[in-house]
C-alpha atoms as a PDB file:
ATOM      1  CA  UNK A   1      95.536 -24.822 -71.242  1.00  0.00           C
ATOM      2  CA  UNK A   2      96.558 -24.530 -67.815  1.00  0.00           C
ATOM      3  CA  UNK A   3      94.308 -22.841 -65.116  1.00  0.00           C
ATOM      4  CA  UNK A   4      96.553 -22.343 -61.799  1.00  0.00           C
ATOM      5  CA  UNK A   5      97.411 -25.543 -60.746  1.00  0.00           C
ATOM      6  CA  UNK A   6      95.257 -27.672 -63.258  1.00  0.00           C
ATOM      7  CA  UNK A   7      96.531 -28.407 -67.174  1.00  0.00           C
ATOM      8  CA  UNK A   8      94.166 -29.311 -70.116  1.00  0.00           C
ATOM      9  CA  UNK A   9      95.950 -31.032 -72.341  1.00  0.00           C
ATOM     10  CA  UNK A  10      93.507 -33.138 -75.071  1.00  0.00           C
ATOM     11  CA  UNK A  11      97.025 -35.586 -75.511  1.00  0.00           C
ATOM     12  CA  UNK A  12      97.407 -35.446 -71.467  1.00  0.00           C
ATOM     13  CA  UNK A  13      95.253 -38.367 -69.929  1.00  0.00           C
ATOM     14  CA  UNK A  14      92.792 -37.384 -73.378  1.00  0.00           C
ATOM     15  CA  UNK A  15      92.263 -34.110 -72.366  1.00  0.00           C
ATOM     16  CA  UNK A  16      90.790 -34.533 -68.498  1.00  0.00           C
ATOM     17  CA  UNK A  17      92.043 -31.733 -66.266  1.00  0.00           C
ATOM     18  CA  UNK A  18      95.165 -33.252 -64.356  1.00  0.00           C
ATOM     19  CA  UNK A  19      97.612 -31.814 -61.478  1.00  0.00           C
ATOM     20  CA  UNK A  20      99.654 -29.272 -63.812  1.00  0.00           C
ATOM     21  CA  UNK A  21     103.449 -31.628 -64.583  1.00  0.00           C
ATOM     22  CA  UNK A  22     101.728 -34.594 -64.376  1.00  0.00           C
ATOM     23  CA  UNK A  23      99.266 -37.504 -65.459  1.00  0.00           C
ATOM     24  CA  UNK A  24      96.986 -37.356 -61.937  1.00  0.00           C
ATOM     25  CA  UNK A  25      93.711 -36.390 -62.537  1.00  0.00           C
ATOM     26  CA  UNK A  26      92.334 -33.504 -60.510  1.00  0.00           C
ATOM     27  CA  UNK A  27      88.840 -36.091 -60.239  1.00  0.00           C
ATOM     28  CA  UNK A  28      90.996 -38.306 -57.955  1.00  0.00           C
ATOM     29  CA  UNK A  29      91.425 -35.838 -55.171  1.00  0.00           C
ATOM     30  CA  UNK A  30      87.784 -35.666 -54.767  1.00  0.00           C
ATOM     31  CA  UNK A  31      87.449 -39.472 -55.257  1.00  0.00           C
ATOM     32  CA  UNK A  32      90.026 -39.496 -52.219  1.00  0.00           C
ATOM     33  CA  UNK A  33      88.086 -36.992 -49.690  1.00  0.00           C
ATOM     34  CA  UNK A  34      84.390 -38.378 -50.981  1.00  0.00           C
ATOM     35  CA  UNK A  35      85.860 -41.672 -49.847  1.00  0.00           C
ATOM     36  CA  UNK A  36      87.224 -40.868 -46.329  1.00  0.00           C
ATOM     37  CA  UNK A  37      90.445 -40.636 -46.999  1.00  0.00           C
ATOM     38  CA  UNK A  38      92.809 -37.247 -46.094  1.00  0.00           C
ATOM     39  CA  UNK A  39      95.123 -35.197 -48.167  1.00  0.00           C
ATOM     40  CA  UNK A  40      98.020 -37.175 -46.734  1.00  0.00           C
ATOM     41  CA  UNK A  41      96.915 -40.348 -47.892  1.00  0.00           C
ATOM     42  CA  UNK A  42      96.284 -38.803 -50.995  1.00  0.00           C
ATOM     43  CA  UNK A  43      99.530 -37.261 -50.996  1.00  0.00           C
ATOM     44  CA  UNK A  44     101.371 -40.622 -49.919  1.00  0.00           C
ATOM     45  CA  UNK A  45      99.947 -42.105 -52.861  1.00  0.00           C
ATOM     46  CA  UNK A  46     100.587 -39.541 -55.778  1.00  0.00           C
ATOM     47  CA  UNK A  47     104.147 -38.380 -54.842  1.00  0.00           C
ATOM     48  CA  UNK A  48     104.333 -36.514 -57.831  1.00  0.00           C
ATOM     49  CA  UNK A  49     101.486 -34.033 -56.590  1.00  0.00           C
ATOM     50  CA  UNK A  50     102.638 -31.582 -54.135  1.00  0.00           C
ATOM     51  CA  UNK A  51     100.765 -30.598 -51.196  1.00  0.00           C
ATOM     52  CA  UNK A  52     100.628 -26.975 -52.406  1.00  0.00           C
ATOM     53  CA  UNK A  53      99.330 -27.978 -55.556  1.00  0.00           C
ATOM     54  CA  UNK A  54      96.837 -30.118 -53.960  1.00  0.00           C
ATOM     55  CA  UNK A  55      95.602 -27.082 -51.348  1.00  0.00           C
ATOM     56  CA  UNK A  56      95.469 -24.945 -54.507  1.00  0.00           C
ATOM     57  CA  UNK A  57      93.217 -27.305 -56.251  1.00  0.00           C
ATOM     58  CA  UNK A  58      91.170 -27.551 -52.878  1.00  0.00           C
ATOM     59  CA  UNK A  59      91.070 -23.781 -52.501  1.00  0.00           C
ATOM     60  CA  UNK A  60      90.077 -23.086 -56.460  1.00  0.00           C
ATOM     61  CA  UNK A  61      86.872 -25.530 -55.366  1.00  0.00           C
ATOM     62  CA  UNK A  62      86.540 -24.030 -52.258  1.00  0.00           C
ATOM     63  CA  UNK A  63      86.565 -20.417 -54.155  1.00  0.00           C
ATOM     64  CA  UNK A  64      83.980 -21.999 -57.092  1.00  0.00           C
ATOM     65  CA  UNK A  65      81.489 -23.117 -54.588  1.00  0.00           C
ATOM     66  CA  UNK A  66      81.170 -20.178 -51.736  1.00  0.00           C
ATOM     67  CA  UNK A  67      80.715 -17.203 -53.560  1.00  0.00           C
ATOM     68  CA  UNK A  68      77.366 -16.248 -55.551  1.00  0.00           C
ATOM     69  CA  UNK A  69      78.760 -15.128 -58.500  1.00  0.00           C
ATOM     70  CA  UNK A  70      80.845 -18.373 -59.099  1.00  0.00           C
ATOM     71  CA  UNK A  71      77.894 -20.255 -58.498  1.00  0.00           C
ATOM     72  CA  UNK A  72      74.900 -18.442 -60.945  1.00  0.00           C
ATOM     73  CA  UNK A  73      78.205 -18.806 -63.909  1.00  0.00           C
ATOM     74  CA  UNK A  74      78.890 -22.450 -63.102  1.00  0.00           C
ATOM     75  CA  UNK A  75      75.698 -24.098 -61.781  1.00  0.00           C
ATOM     76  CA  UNK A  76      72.768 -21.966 -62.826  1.00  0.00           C
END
């Protein structure tokens, strides 16, 4: 399944939700910021994520966590 910029693929990386075209699991940008780090660095070190997939991942999150509705569905 692919939702925007993120693929599901149970024989991708066993099924954890990865960058869309490619084995880099969507986890690891958040393991990136959580640990200092910046989207460049990030960036610099997965060259096969692009920096538009990366601010759509960023802004899907962003989207998830600042508007009621999203938040009663997901984390009620």
């Amino acid at each position: 399944m692919k939702y925007g910029e993120i693929s599901i693929d149970p024989e991708v990386m066993s099924g954890a939700p990865v960058f869309a075209g490619t084995r880099v699991h969507v986890q690891t940008l958040f393991d990136y910021i959580e640990g200092g780090d910046d989207l460049a660095e990030f960036l610099d070190d997965f060259p096969s994520v692009s920096k538009e997939s990366a601010l759509a991942v960023l802004e899907m999150a962003k989207k998830s966590l600042t508007t009621e509705k999203m938040l009663h569905e997901n984390f009620a």
